[in-house]
Protein backbone atom coordinates (compact mmCIF):
# COMPACT_ATOMS: atom_id res chain seq x y z
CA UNK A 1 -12.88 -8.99 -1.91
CA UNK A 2 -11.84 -5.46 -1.08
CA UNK A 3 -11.23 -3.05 2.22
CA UNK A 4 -13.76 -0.55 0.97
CA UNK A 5 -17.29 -0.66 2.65
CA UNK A 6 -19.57 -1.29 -0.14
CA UNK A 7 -22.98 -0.34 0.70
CA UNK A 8 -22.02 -0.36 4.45
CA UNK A 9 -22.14 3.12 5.78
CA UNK A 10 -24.47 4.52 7.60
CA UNK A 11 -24.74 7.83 6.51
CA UNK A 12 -23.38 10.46 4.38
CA UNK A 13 -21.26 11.79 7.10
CA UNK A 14 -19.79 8.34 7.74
CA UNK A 15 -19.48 7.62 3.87
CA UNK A 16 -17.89 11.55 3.39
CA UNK A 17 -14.83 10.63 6.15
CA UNK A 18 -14.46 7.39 5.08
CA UNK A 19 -13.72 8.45 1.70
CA UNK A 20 -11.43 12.34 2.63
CA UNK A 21 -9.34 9.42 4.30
CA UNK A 22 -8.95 6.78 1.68
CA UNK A 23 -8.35 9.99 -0.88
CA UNK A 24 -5.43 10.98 1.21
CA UNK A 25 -3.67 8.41 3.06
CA UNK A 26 -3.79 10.06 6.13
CA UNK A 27 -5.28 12.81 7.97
CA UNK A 28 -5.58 14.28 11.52
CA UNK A 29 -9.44 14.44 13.28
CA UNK A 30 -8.62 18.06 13.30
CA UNK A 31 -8.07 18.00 9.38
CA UNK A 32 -11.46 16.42 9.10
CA UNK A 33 -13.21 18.88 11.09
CA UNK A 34 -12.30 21.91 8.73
CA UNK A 35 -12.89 19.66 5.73
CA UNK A 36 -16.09 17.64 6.38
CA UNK A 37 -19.25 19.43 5.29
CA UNK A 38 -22.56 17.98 5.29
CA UNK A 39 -25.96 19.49 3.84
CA UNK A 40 -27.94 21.45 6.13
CA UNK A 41 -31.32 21.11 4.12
CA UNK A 42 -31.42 24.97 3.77
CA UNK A 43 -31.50 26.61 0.17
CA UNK A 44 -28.34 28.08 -0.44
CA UNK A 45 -28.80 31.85 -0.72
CA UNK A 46 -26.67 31.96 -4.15
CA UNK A 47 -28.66 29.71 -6.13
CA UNK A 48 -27.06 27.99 -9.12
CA UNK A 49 -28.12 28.40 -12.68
CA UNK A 50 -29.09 25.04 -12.91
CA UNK A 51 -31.44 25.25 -10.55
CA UNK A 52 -31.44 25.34 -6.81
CA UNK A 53 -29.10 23.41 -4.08
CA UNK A 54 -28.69 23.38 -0.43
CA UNK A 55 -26.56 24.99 1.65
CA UNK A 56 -23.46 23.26 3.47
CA UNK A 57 -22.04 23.06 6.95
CA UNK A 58 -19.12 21.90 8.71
CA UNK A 59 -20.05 18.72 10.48
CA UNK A 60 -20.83 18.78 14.24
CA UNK A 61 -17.69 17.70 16.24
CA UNK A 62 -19.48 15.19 18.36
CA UNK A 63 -21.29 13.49 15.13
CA UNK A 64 -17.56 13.80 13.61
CA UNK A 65 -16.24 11.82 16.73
CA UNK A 66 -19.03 9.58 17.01
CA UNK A 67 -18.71 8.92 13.26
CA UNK A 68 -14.53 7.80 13.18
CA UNK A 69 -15.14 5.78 16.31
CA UNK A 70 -17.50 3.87 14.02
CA UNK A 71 -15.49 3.75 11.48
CA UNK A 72 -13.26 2.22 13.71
CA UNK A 73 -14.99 -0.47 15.23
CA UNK A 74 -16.34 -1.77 12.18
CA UNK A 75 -12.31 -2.13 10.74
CA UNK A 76 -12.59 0.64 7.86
CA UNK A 77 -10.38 3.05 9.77
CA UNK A 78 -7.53 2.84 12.42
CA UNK A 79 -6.16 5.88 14.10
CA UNK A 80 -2.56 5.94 14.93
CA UNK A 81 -0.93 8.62 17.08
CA UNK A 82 -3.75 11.09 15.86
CA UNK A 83 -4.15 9.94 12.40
CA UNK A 84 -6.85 7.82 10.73
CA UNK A 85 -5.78 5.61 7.90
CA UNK A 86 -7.71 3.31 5.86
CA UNK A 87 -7.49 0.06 7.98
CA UNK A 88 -5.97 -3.04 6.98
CA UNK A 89 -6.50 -6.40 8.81
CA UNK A 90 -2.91 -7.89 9.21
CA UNK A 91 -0.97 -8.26 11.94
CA UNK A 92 2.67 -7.25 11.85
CA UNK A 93 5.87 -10.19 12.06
CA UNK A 94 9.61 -10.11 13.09
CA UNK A 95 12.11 -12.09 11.07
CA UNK A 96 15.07 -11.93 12.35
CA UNK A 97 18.20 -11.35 9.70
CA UNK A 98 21.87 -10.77 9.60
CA UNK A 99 21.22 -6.62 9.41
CA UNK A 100 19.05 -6.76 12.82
CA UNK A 101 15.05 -7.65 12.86
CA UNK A 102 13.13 -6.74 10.03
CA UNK A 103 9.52 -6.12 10.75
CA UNK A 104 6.61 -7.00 7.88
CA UNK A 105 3.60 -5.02 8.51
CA UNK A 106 1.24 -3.28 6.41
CA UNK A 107 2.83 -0.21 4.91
CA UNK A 108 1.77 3.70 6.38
CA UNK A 109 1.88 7.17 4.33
CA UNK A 110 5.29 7.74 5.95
CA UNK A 111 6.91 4.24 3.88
CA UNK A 112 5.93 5.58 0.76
CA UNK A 113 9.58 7.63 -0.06
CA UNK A 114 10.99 3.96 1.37
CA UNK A 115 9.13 2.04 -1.05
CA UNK A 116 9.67 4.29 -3.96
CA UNK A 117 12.92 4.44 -3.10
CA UNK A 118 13.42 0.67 -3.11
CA UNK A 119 11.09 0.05 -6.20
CA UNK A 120 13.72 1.88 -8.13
CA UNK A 121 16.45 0.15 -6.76
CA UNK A 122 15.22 -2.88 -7.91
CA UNK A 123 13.87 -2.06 -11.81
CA UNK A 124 17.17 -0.40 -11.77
CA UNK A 125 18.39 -2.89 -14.60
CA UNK A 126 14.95 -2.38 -16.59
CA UNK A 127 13.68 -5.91 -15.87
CA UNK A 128 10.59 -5.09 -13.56
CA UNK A 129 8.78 -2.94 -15.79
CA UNK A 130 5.60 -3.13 -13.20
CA UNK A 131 7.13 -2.25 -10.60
CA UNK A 132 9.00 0.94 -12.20
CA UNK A 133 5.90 1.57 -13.00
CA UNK A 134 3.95 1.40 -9.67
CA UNK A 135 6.83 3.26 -8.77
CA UNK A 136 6.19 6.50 -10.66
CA UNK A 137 2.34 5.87 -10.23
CA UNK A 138 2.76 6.38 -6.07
CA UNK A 139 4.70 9.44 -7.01
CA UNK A 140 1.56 10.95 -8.77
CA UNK A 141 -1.20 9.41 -6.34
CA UNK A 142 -1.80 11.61 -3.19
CA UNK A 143 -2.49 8.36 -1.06
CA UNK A 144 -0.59 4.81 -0.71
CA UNK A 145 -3.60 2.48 0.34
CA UNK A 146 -6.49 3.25 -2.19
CA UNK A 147 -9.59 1.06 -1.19
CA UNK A 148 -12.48 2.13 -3.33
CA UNK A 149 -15.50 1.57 -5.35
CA UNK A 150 -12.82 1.24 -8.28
CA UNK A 151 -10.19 -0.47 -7.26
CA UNK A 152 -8.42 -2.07 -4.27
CA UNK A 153 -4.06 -1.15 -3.81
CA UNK A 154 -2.28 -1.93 -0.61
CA UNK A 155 0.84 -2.63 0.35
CA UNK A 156 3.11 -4.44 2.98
CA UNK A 157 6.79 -3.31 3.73
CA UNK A 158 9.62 -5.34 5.50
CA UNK A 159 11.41 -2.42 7.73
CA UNK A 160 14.57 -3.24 9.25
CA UNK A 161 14.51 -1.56 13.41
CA UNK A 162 17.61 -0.47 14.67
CA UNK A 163 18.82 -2.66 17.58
CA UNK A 164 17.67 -1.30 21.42
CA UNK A 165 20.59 1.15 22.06
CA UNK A 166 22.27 1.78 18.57
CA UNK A 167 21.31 4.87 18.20
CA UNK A 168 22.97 6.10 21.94
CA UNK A 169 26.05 3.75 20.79
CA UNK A 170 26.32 5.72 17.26
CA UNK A 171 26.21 8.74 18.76
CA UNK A 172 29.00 8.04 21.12
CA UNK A 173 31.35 6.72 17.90
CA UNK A 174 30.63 10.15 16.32
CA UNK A 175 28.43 11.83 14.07
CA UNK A 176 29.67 9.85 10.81
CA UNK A 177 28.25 6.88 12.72
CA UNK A 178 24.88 8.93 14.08
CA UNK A 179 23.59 9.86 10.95
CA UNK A 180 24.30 6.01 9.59
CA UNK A 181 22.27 4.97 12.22
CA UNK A 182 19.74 7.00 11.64
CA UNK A 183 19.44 6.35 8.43
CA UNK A 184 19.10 2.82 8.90
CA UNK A 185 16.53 3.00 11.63
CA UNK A 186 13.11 2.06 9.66
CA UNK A 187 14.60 1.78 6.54
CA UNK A 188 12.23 0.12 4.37
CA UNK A 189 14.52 -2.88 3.33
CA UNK A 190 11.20 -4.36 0.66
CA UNK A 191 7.71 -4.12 -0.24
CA UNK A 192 5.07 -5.97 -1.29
CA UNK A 193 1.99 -4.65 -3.25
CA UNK A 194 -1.13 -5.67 -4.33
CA UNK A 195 -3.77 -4.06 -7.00
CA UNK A 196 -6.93 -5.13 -7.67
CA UNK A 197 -9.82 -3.70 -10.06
CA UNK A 198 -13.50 -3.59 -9.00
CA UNK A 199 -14.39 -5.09 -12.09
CA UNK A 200 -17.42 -8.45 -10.62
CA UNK A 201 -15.53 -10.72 -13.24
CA UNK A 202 -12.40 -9.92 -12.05
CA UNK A 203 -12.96 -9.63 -8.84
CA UNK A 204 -11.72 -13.13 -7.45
CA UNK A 205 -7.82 -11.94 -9.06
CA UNK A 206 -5.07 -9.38 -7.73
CA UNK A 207 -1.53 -8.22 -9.35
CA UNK A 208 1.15 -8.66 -7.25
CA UNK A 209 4.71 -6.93 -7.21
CA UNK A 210 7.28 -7.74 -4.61
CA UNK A 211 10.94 -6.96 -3.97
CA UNK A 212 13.70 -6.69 -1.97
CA UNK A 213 16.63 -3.79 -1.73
CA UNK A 214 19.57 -5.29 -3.36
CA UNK A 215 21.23 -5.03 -0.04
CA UNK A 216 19.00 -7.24 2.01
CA UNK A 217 18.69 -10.12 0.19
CA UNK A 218 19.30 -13.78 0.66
CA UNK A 219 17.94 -13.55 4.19
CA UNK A 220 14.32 -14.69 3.59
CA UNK A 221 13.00 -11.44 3.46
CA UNK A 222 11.39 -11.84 -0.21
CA UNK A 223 9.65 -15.41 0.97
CA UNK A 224 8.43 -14.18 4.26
CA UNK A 225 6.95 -10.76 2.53
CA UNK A 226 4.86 -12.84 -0.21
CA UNK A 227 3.98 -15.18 2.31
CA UNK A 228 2.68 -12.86 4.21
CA UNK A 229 0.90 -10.46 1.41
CA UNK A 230 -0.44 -14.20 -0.16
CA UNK A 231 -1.84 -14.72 3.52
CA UNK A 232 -3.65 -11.49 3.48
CA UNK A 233 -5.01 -12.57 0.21
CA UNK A 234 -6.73 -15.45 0.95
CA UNK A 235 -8.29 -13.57 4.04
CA UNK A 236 -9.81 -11.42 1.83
CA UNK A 237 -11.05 -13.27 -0.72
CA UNK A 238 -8.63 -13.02 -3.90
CA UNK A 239 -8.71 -16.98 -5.31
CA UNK A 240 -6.01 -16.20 -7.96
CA UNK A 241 -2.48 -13.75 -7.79
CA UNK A 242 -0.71 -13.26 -10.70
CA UNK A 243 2.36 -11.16 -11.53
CA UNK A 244 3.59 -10.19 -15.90
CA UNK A 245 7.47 -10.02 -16.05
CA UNK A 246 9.86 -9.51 -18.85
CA UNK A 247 11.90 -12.73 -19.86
CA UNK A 248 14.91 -11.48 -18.97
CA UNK A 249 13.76 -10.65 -15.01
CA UNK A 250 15.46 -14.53 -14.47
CA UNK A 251 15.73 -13.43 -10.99
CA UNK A 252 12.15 -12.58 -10.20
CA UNK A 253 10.87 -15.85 -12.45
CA UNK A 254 13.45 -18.42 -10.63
CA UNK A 255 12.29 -16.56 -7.32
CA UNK A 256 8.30 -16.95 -8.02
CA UNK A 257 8.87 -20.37 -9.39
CA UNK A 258 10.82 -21.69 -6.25
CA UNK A 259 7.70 -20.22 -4.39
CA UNK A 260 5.00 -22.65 -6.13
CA UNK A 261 3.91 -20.16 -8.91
CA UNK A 262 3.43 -21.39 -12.49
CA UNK A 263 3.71 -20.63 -15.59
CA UNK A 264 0.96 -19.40 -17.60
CA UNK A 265 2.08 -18.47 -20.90
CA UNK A 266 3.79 -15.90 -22.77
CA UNK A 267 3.26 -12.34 -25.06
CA UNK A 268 5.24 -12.94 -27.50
CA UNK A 269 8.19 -9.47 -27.70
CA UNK A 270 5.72 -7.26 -25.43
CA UNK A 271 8.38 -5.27 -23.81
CA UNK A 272 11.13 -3.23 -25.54
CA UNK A 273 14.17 -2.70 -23.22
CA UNK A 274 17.66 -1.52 -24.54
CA UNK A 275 16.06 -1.20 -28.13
CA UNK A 276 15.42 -5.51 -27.66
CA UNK A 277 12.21 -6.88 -28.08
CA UNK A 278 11.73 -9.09 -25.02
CA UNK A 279 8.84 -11.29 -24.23
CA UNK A 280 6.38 -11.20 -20.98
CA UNK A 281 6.41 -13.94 -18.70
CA UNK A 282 2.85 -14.46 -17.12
CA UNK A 283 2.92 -16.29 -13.72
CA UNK A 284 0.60 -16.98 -11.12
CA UNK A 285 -0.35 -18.94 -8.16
CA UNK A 286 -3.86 -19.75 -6.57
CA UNK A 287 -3.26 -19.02 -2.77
């Protein structure tokens, strides 16, 4: 029940790439060639007072190669107009909406400002605490998709595509109109996330957070996201998803609620928003 290849590499070089990727979201082959070092069984010259150690090289280009395409083919890595991200087995969907198509996919480095962005618009009120919190947690972490020995955190974005020709169309009506087309060409329109500790007892269970940009909604774009995250669950292996909001999030409880999820209890004034103690909702569903 997580991405990362436990036990599954076959050597340190493969291990060594595997993890420079996951550590930073995404990185060129070329990036990995200057960064990649590997032991060459040679006592360093410059020993270190606590006793010897070897001496490190840059890894051999072909073993490099030969290495990602591995990666590759076993589904840990997937390279994408020359750069490897951590992998994640989901196929992207259209939905079709009053704004255009929106396309759900699993998000890249380049969503994160998007999803940040959108995170915020939603706690905006100070009723998704988690999220506001993931929020200012991707601002710290150097990579989007971690998939570890510690932990497993991805997420899925709906992005709405501008419509074959709009941008040729805008730029014809002016540039007021270019630069709004531009804008909303990939705008990341909601997100879905998913954390989950590598803890053996805890293992089976996954935190969810999911929203939608205050100007999307009502068009199915919520339902279809944790649909399609809750899919990519139970592929996996999570048995239980379950998401802690303040009472006062109505919105988000009604929204879970009308989605099958139930009610597991409550922390009694766990959250203090506006000086108001407010209790915790805890909700979850077993996909």
């Amino acid at each position: 029940m997580s991405v990362y290849p436990a036990e599954s590499f076959a050597d340190d070089v493969q291990r060594r790439v595997y993890e420079y990727v996951e550590q930073n979201g995404a990185v060129t082959p070329a990036e990995l060639e200057r960064s990649i070092r590997i032991e060459t069984g040679r006592p360093d010259s410059k020993p270190a007072r606590s006793g010897a150690y070897t001496e490190t090289a840059p890894a051999e280009s072909d073993d490099l190669r030969s290495c990602i395409e591995a990666l590759k083919t076993e589904g840990y890595l997937t390279e994408d107009d020359g750069t490897l991200r951590v992998a994640l087995s989901a196929t992207p969907t259209d939905l079709e909406c009053e704004d255009g198509t929106v396309t759900i996919r699993p998000a890249r480095e380049e969503d994160r400002d998007g999803i940040v962005e959108t995170m915020r618009a939603v706690a905006t009120d100070g009723t998704y605490v988690v999220a506001e919190n993931v929020a200012a947690e991707l601002e710290r972490d150097p990579a989007l998709v971690r998939a570890n020995e510690e932990r497993s955190r991805v997420f899925f974005v709906a992005v709405l595509e501008s419509e074959p020709g709009d941008d040729e169309a805008a730029e014809m009506e002016g540039d007021e109109s270019a630069d709004d087309a531009s804008v909303a060409s990939g705008e990341v329109a909601g997100w879905l996330h998913l954390d989950a500790p590598e803890l053996p007892a805890l293992r089976h269970t996954a935190e969810l957070t999911v929203g939608v940009d205050p100007d999307y909604r009502r068009q199915e774009i919520g339902s279809s996201l944790l649909e399609y995250g809750l899919e990519w669950a139970t592929d996996e292996g999570y048995r239980k998803i379950y998401q802690h909001v303040p009472a006062t999030n109505e919105t988000a409880i009604e929204f879970l609620e009308a989605n099958g999820w139930q009610r597991e209890g409550e922390h009694e004034g766990q959250y203090c928003i506006d000086d108001e103690f407010v209790d915790e909702i805890m909700l979850a569903t077993w996909p």
